[in-house]
Structure formats: C-alpha cells, structure tokens
Protein backbone atom coordinates (compact mmCIF):
# COMPACT_ATOMS: atom_id res chain seq x y z
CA UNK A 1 -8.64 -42.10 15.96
CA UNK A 2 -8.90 -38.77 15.79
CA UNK A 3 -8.19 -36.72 12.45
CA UNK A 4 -5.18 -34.95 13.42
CA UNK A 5 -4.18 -38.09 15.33
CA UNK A 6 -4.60 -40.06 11.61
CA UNK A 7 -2.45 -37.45 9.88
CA UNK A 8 0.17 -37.67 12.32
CA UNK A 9 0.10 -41.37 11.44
CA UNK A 10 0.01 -40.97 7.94
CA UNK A 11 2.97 -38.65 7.77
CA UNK A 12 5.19 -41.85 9.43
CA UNK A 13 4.54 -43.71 6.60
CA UNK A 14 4.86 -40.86 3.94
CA UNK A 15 7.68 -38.09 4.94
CA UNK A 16 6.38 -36.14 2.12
CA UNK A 17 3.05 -34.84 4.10
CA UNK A 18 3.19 -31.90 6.33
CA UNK A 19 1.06 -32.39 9.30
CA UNK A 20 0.98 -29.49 11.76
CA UNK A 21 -1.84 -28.71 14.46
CA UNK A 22 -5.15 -27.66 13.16
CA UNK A 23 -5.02 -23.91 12.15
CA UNK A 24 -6.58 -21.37 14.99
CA UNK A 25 -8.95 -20.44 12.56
CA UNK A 26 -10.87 -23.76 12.43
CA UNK A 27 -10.56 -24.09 16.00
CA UNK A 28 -11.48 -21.21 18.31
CA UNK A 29 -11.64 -23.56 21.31
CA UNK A 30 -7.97 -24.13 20.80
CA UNK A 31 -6.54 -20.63 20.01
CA UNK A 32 -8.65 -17.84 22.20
CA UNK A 33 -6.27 -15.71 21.80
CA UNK A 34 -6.12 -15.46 17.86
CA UNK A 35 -8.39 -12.20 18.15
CA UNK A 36 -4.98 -10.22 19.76
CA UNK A 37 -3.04 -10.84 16.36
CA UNK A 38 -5.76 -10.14 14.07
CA UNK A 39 -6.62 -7.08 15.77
CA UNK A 40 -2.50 -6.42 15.86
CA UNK A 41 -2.11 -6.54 12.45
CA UNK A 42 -5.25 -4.76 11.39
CA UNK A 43 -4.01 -2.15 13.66
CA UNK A 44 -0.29 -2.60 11.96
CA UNK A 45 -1.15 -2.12 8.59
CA UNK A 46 -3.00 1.01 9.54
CA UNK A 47 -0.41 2.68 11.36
CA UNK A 48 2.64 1.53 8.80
CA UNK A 49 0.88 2.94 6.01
CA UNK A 50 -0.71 6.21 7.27
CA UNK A 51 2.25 8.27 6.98
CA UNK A 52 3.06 7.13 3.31
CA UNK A 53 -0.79 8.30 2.59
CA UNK A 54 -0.67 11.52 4.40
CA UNK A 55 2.37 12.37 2.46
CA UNK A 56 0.76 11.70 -0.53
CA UNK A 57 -2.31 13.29 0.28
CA UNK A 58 -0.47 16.53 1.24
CA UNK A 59 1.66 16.36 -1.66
CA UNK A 60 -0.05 18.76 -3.61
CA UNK A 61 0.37 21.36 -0.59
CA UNK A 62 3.46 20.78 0.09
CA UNK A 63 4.50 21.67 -3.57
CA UNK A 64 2.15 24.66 -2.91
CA UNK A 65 3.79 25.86 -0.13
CA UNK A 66 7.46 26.20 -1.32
CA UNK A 67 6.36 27.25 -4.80
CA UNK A 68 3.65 30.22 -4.42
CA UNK A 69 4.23 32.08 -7.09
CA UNK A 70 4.70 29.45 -10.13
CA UNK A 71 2.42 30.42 -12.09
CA UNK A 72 4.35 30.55 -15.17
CA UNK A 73 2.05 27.47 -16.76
CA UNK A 74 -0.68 29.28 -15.95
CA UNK A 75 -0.07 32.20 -17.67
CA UNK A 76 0.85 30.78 -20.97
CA UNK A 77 -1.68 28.11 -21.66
CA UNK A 78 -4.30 28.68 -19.20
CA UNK A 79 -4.19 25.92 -17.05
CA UNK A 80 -3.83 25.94 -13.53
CA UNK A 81 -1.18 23.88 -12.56
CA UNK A 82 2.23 24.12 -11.26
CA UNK A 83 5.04 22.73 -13.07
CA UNK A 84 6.44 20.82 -10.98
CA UNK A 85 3.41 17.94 -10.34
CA UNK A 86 2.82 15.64 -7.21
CA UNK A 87 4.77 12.89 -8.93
CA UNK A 88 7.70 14.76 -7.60
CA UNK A 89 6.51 14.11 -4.37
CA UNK A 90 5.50 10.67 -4.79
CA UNK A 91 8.83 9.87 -5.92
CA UNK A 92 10.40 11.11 -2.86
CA UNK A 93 7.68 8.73 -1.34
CA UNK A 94 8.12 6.19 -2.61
CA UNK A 95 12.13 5.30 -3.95
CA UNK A 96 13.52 4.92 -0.32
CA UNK A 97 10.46 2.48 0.48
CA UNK A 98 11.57 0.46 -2.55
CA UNK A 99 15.06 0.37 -2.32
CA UNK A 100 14.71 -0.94 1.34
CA UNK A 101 12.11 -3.27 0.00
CA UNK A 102 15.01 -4.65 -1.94
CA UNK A 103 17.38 -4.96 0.61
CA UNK A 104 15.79 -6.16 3.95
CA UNK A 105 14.47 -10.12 1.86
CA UNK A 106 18.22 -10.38 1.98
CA UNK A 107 19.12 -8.88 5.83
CA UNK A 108 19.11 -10.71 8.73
CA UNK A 109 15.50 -11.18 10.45
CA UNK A 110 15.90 -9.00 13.54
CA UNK A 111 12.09 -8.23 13.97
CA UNK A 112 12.60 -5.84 17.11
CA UNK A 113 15.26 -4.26 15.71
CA UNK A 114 13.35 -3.20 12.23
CA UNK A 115 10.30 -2.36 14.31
CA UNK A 116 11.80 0.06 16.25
CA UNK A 117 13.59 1.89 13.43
CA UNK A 118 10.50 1.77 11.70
CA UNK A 119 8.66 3.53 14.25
CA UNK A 120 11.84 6.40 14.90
CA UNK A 121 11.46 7.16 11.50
CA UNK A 122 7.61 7.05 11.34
CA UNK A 123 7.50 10.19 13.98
CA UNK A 124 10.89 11.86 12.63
CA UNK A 125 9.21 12.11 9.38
CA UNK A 126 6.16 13.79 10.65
CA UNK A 127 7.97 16.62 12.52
CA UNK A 128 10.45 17.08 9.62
CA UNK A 129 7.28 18.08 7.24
CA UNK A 130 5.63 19.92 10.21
CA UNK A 131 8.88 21.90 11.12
CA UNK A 132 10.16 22.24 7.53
CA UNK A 133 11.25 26.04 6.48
CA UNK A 134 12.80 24.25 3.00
CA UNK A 135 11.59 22.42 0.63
CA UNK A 136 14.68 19.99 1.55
CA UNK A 137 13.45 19.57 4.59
CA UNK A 138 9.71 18.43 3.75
CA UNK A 139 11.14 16.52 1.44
CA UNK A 140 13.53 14.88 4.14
CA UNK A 141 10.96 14.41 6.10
CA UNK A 142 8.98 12.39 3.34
CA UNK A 143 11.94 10.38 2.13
CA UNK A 144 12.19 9.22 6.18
CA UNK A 145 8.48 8.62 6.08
CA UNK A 146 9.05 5.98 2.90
CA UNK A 147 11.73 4.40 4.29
CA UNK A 148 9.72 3.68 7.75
CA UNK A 149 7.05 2.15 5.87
CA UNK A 150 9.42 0.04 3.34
CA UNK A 151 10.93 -1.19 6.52
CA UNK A 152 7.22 -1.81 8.51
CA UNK A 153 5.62 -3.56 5.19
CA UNK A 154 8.77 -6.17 4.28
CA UNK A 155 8.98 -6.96 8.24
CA UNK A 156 5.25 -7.24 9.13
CA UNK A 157 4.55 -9.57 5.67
CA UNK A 158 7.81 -11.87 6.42
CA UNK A 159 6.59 -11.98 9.91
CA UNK A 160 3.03 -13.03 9.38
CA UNK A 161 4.14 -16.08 8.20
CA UNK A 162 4.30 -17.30 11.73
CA UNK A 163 0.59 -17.04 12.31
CA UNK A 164 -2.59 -17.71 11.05
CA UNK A 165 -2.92 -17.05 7.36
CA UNK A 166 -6.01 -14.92 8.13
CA UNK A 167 -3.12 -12.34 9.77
CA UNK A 168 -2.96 -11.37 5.78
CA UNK A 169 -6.37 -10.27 5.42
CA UNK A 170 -6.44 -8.17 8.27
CA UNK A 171 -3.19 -6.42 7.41
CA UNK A 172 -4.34 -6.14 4.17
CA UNK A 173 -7.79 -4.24 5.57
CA UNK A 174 -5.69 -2.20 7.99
CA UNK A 175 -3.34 -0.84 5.14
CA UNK A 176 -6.77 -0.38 3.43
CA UNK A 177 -8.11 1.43 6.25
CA UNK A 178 -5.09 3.65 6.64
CA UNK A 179 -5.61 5.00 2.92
CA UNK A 180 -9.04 6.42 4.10
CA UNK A 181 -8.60 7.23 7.61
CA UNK A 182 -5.44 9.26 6.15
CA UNK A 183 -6.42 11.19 3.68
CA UNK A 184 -9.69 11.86 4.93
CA UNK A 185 -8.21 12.91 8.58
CA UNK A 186 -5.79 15.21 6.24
CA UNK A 187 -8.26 17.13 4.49
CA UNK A 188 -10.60 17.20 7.52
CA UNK A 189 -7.86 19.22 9.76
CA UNK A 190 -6.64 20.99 6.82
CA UNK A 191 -10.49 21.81 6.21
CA UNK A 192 -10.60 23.22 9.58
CA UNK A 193 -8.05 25.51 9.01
CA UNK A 194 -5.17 23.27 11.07
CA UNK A 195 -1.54 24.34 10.15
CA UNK A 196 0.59 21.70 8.27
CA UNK A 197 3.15 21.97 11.56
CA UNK A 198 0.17 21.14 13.85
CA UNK A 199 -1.40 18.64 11.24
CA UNK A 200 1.54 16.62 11.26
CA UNK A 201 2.01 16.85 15.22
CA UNK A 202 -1.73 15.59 15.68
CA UNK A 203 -0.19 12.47 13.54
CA UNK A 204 2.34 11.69 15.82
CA UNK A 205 -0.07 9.70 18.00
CA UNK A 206 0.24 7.07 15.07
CA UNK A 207 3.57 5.78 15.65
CA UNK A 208 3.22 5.56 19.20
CA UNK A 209 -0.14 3.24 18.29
CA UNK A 210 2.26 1.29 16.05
CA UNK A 211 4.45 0.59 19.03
CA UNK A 212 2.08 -0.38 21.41
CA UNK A 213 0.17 -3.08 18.76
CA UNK A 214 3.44 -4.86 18.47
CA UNK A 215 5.34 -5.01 21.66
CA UNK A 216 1.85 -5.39 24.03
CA UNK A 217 -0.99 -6.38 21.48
CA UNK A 218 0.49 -8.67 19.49
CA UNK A 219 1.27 -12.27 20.49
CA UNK A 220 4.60 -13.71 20.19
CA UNK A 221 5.08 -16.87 18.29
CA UNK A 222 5.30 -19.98 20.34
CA UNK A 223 8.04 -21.51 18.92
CA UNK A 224 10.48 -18.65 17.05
CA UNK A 225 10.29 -20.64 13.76
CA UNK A 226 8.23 -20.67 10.60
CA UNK A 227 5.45 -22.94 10.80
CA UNK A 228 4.18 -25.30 8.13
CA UNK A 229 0.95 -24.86 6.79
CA UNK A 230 -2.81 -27.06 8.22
CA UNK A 231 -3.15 -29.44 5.96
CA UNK A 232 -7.02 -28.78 4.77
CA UNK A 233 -9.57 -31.87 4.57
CA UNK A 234 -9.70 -32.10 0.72
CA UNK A 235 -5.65 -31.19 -0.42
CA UNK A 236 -2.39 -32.61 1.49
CA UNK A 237 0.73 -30.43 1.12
CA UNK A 238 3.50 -32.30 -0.34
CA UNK A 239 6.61 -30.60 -0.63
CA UNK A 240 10.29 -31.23 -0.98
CA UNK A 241 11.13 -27.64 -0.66
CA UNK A 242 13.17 -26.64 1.84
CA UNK A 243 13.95 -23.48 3.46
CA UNK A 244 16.34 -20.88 1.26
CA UNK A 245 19.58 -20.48 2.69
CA UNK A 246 21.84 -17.84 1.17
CA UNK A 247 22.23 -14.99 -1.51
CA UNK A 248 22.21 -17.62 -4.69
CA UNK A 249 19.18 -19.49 -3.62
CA UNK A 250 16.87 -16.61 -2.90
CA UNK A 251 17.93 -15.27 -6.11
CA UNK A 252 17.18 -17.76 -8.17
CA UNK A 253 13.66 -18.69 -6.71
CA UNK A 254 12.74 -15.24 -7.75
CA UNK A 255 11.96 -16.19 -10.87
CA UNK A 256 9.16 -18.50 -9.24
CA UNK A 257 7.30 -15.10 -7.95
CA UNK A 258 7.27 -13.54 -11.66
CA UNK A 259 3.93 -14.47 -11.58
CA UNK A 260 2.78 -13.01 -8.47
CA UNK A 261 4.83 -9.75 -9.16
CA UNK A 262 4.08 -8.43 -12.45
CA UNK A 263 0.45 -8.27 -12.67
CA UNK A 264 0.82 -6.24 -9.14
CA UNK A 265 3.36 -4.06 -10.52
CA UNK A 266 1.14 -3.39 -13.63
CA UNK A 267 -1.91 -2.48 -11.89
CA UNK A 268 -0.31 -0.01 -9.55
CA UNK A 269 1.64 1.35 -12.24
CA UNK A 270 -1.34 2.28 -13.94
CA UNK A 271 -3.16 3.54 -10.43
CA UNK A 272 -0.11 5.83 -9.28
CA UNK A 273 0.18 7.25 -12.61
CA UNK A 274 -3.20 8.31 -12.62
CA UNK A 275 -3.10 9.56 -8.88
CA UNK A 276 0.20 11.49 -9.03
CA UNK A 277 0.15 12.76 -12.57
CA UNK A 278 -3.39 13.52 -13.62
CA UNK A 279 -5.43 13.79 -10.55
CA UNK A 280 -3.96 16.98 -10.19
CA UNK A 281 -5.29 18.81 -13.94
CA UNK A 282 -8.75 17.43 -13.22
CA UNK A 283 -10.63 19.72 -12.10
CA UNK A 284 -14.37 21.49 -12.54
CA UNK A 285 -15.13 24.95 -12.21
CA UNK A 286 -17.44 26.80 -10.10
CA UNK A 287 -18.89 24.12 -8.46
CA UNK A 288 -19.13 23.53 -4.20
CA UNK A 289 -15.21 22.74 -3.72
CA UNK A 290 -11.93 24.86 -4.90
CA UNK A 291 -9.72 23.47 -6.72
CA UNK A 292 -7.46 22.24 -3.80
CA UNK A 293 -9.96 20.81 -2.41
CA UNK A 294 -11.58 18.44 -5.43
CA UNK A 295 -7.68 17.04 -5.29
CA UNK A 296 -7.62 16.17 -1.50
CA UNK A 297 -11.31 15.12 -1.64
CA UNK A 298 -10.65 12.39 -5.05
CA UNK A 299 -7.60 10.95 -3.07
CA UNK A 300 -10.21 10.10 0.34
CA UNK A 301 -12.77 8.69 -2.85
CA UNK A 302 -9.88 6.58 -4.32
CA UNK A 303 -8.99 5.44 -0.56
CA UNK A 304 -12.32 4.26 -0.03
CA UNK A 305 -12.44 2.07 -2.88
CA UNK A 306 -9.26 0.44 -1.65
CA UNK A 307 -10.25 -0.03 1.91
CA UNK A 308 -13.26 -1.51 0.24
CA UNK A 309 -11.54 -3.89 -1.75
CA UNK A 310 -8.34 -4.94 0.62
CA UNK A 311 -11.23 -6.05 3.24
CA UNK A 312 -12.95 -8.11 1.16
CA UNK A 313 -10.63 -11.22 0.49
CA UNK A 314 -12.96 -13.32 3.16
CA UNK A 315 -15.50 -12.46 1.09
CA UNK A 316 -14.62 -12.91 -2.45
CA UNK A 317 -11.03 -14.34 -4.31
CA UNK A 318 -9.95 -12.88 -7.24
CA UNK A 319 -7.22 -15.17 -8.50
CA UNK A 320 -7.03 -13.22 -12.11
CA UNK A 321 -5.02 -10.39 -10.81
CA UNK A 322 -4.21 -10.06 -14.57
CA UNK A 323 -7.71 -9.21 -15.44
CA UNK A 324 -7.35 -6.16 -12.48
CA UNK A 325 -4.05 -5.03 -14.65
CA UNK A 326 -6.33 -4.51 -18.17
CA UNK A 327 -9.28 -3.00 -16.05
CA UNK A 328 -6.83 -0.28 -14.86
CA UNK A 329 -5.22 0.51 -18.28
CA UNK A 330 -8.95 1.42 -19.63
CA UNK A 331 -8.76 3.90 -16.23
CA UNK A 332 -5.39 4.90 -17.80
CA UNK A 333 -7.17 6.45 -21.29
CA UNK A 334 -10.22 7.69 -19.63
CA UNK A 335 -8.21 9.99 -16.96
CA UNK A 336 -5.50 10.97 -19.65
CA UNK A 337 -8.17 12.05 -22.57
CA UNK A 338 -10.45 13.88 -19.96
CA UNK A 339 -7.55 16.19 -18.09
CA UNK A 340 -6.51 16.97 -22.18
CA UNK A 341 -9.98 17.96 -23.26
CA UNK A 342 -12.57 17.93 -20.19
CA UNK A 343 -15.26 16.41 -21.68
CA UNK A 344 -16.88 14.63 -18.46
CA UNK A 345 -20.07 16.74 -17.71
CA UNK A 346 -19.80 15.75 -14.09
CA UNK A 347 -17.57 15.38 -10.63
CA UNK A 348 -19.56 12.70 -9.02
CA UNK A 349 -18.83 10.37 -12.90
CA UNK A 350 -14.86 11.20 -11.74
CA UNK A 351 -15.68 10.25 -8.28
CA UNK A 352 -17.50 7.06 -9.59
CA UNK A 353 -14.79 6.05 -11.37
CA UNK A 354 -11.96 6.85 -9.05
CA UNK A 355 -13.71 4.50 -6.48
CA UNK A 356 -13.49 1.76 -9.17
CA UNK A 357 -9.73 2.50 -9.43
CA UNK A 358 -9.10 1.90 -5.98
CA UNK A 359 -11.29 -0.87 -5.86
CA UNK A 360 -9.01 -2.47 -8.59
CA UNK A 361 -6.06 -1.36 -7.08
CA UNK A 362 -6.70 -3.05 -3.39
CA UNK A 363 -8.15 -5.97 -4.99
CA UNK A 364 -5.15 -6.63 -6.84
CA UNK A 365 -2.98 -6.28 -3.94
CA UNK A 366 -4.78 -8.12 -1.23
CA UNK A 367 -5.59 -11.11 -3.49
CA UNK A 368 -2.11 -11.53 -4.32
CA UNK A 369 -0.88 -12.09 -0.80
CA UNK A 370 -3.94 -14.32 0.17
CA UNK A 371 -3.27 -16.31 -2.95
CA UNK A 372 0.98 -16.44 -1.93
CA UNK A 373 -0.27 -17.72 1.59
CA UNK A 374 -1.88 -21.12 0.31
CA UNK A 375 -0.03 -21.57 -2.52
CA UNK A 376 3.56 -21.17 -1.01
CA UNK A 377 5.04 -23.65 1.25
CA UNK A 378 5.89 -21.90 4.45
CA UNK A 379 9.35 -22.87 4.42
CA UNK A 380 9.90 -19.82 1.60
CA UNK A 381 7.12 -18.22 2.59
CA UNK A 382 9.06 -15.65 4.67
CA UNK A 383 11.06 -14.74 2.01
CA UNK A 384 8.42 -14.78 -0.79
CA UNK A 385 6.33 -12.29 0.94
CA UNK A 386 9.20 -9.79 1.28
CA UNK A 387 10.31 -10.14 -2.48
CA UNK A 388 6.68 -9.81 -3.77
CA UNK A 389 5.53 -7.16 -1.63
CA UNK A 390 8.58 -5.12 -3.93
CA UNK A 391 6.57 -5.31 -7.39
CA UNK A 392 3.98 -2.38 -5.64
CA UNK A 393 7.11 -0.07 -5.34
CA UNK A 394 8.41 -0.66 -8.73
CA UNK A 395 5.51 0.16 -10.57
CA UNK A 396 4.57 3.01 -8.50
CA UNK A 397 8.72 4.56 -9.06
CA UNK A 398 7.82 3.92 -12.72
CA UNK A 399 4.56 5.73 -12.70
CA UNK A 400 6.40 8.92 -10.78
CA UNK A 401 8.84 9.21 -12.83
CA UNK A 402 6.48 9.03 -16.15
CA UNK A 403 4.23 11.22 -14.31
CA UNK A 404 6.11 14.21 -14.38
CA UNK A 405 7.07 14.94 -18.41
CA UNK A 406 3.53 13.73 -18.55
CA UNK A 407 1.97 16.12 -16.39
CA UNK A 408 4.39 19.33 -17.39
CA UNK A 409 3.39 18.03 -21.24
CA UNK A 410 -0.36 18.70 -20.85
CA UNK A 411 0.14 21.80 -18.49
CA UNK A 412 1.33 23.37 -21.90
CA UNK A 413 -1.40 22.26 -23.39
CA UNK A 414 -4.02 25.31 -24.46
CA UNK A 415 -6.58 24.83 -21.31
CA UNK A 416 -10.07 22.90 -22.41
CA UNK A 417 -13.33 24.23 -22.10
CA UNK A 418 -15.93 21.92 -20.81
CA UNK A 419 -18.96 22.37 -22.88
CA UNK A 420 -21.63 19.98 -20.98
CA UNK A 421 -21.79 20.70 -16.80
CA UNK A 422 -24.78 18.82 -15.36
C-alpha cells in the first residue's frame, strides 16, 4: 500500500486527519508545472511592490522639487535639511495601503477584479508623479501608488494559499527584489540625468509585467477552493477548525494572529522610522557623493539587505521574530545619536549597518509568513494572511507620523561637526 494510499485509509477511520495529495514540492514528477507559479509570484511581488519603493526612494526629490527655496532650517541652525522630511511622503505612501489592508480580509474574494484595479492604479500613479505641476498632484499620484500595492499584497497573500507553500518564499524574494531593483533603477536614471516625468514613464513597463505574470504566467487553481495542507511524514494535521464565515468570526480569531503581528509591526516600526526620518540628516561632507545622492544611494544599501534576507527562508528559519524587533531598536539609538552629533568617522560603517537593518527588516517579514503557512490550517489561512500582512502598515503609519516632529526637532538642532573622517 502505498503511503498516500495508507493515509487515505487512515483518515476513514479518524475524520480528524487531513489527507490531501502529496505537495508539488516533494514531487516534481507529479506537478511540472509548479516552476510557472513560482516564477509568477516571484515576478508578482516584484512588480506590486516597485512602485511603493520608487516612491519612497524619490521621496526626498519630490519634496525637493515643490519646495526649492526652504531653506529656512538651514539658515538658523546650520543643517541642511528641509522642514518638511520624507516621512511626509511616506505617509502619503503608506496610509491608503493600510487602510485597504484593513478592508479587503473582510470584502468579497474577487481575485480578477482586485488585480485589475491594482494594476490601473499601479500605472495611474506613475504618470500622476511624472506629469505632476503640484505638489497635490505627486502626492495623488503616490497615494494611488499605495493603494495599488495594499490591494496587490492582501490579494496575492490570500491567494497563495491555493498553491504550494513555497509560492511564499518566492513572493517574499520578489518583494525583496523589487526594493533593490527599485531604488537602484531610480537613482541610476536619475544619475543619468533622466527627468522625473520620463523616470516615471520608463516605470510604466512594470504594471504591464504585473498583468501579464497573472493572467498568462500564472496557473489557475484546479479546483477554485482552498486546499488543505500535505500532511508531512513525521506530524499529522489534526484540526477541528473550520473555515471563518462572517464579520464576528474573523474578528474574533484576530486575536489568534497577535502573535504573528506585533513583533512585525515592531520591527518595521523601528526600520521606517529610521528610513523616513533620519536617513535624510545623515550625511558626510566632501566626500565622492552629494548629499542627494548618499540618501538615494543608503536606500539601494538598505534594499539589498532586504532582498538578501526575504530570499533566504529556504535557507535558514528564524522563528524568533521577537529577537529581529530588539536588534532593530539598538539600530533605533545608533541612527538617532549619530544624525544629533555625527560622530561615525565613516560612510561605508553607515552603509554596514544599514545593510544589517534591512537584513532584519526582510527577515522579520518573510519568516513570519513562512512560519503562518505551516502553522495555520488552510481553512483560515486565506484570511490570516490578509489580516497579518496589516501589522507592516501599522508600524510603518506610526513611524511616519513620529518621523516628522522628530526630524523638524533635530533640524533645529545647532549642526554637528564631525571630528574623526577616515
């Protein structure tokens, strides 16, 4: 008798086991198509979250650009900075990604649908910021560009539970992948001397990638249901949980996902802070970039690190996402002392430890969804995925709107001199 033939038998004697068919990944002879969807979603993470990085990535130009002559800080302390700080931006970035976040767990499941608004929104927000003549506009077009990806990341998480698990770590890679090809594609056109208008119109190919991974690349489900997890050859699933049905019963199983949510939220409250509200005041003088470009160049550094890290899940489990939480904190006090008094005798120490932050900050991320995809049964899967993948957003709002006071605090601060350059 054959093993999946035994469990089949087992599970008529015991309703409690769930027996499905062996999962693709232990089988390639049985699934040779499982390389489409982890291509698909590799490809899908890239191209949801590209548009959130390049609009945090351009933030500090875009501020730039519609304020030219703020230089009121400037003249009064000493420090260059504007007073209105790139947390501004990534609020506008990130509040309409978050308050869809909330919503769609709750909406019906009409995966077409959300696609294609995802992707209308995707492009509309690129030629808003390339067209934009107001800062309303760019703005607009930024607030369009969170939504798109709120809608893209709730959707494409949900959805994966209808494939192999290992659909999680590819996403996860792809959103990594999207932090460095983003930034770094940013500052290379902007490097090149490349307009914002035709920057942002060289983007558009991304949301017309998006649609094509989806409606060609990626395979449909068999059978339009959630599946049930393989039952692996030293655990059996048993479960009396059944699928949530209704407002009151995904509410309350919320409080089952506490766990999962606040260590994430923590860590990238910590990250974003440091990204959107200090990044900006650190800078070195006379050395082989300007000041713009030390900002752009630390955001493709910090990008790398999470690439790095959101790729690595086959690799190495981290199921302390706690731990991840306290590492960033100590990031927290080391960015927030040296932008006050500028005591690091270095750029490539910053860059060191900017890598480390992003390491941490994909880690964290990736490990929670690869942890939520065994431990969860697949019946609540769907919705747990879309609830969790929240916690990101609400400690990123947090950190933007902390960010600012912070920011506009130590731009009044007399400007440091930094006494040790190596």
């Amino acid at each position: 008798m054959t093993a999946s033939k035994q469990q089949e038998a087992e599970a008529e004697h015991d309703p409690q086991v769930v027996v499905t068919p062996v999962d693709a990944s232990h089988s390639s002879r049985k699934d040779r198509g499982l390389w489409r969807d982890l291509t698909s979603y590799w490809i899908l993470g890239l191209c949801n979250n590209y548009g959130y990085v390049v609009m945090l990535s351009a933030a500090h130009d875009i501020i730039k650009q519609f304020n030219p002559s703020d230089e009121s800080v400037e003249s009064s302390s000493g420090r260059n900075c504007h007073l209105v700080s790139t947390g501004a931006i990534l609020l506008a970035d990130v509040l309409p990604s978050l308050f869809v976040k909330m919503l769609m767990p709750f909406c019906p499941f009409w995966v077409n649908f959300r696609i294609a608004i995802a992707v209308a929104f995707s492009a509309a927000g690129f030629l808003l910021v390339g067209f934009a003549n107001a800062e309303w506009m760019a703005l607009l077009g930024v607030i369009i560009t969170s939504a798109s990806s709120g809608i893209g990341e709730t959707t494409f998480l949900a959805y994966s539970s209808r494939y192999n698990k290992n659909v999680i770590s590819t996403w996860s890679s792809g959103t990594g992948g999207a932090g460095v090809i983003g930034s770094l594609s940013y500052a290379s056109l902007r490097s090149l001397d490349f307009s914002p208008r035709d920057t942002m119109l060289v983007m558009l190919i991304f949301p017309v990638i998006e649609a094509i991974a989806f409606w060609l690349l990626l395979r449909r489900p068999q059978v339009d249901i959630l599946p049930v997890t393989t039952v692996e050859s030293t655990e059996v699933l048993i479960t009396d949980e059944k699928p949530l049905v209704g407002f009151k019963e995904k509410f309350f199983y919320i409080k089952h996902l506490i766990k999962y949510m606040l260590p994430l939220c923590l860590v990238y409250f910590f990250e974003y802070f440091i990204n959107q509200g200090l990044f900006e005041l650190v800078y070195f003088e006379d050395i082989f970039l300007d000041k713009d470009s030390q900002y752009r160049w630390l955001n493709v550094d910090y990008q790398i690190g999470v690439f790095i890290s959101r790729s690595s899940v086959n690799l190495f489990q981290l199921d302390k996402i706690w731990l991840m939480s306290v590492f960033q904190f100590v990031n927290v006090v080391y960015f927030l002392t040296e932008v006050i008094w500028w005591y690091t005798p270095s750029i490539w120490i910053v860059f060191a430890i900017v890598l480390w932050e992003g390491l941490l900050g994909g880690g964290a991320y990736v490990n929670t969804f690869y942890r939520m995809s065994k431990e969860i049964s697949p019946e609540r899967q769907q919705f747990a995925m879309a609830m969790v993948v929240q916690s990101d957003s609400y400690g990123i709002a947090l950190a933007g709107f902390l960010a600012i006071p912070v920011h506009n605090a130590i731009c009044g601060l007399p400007a440091a001199m930094r006494s040790l350059v190596w």
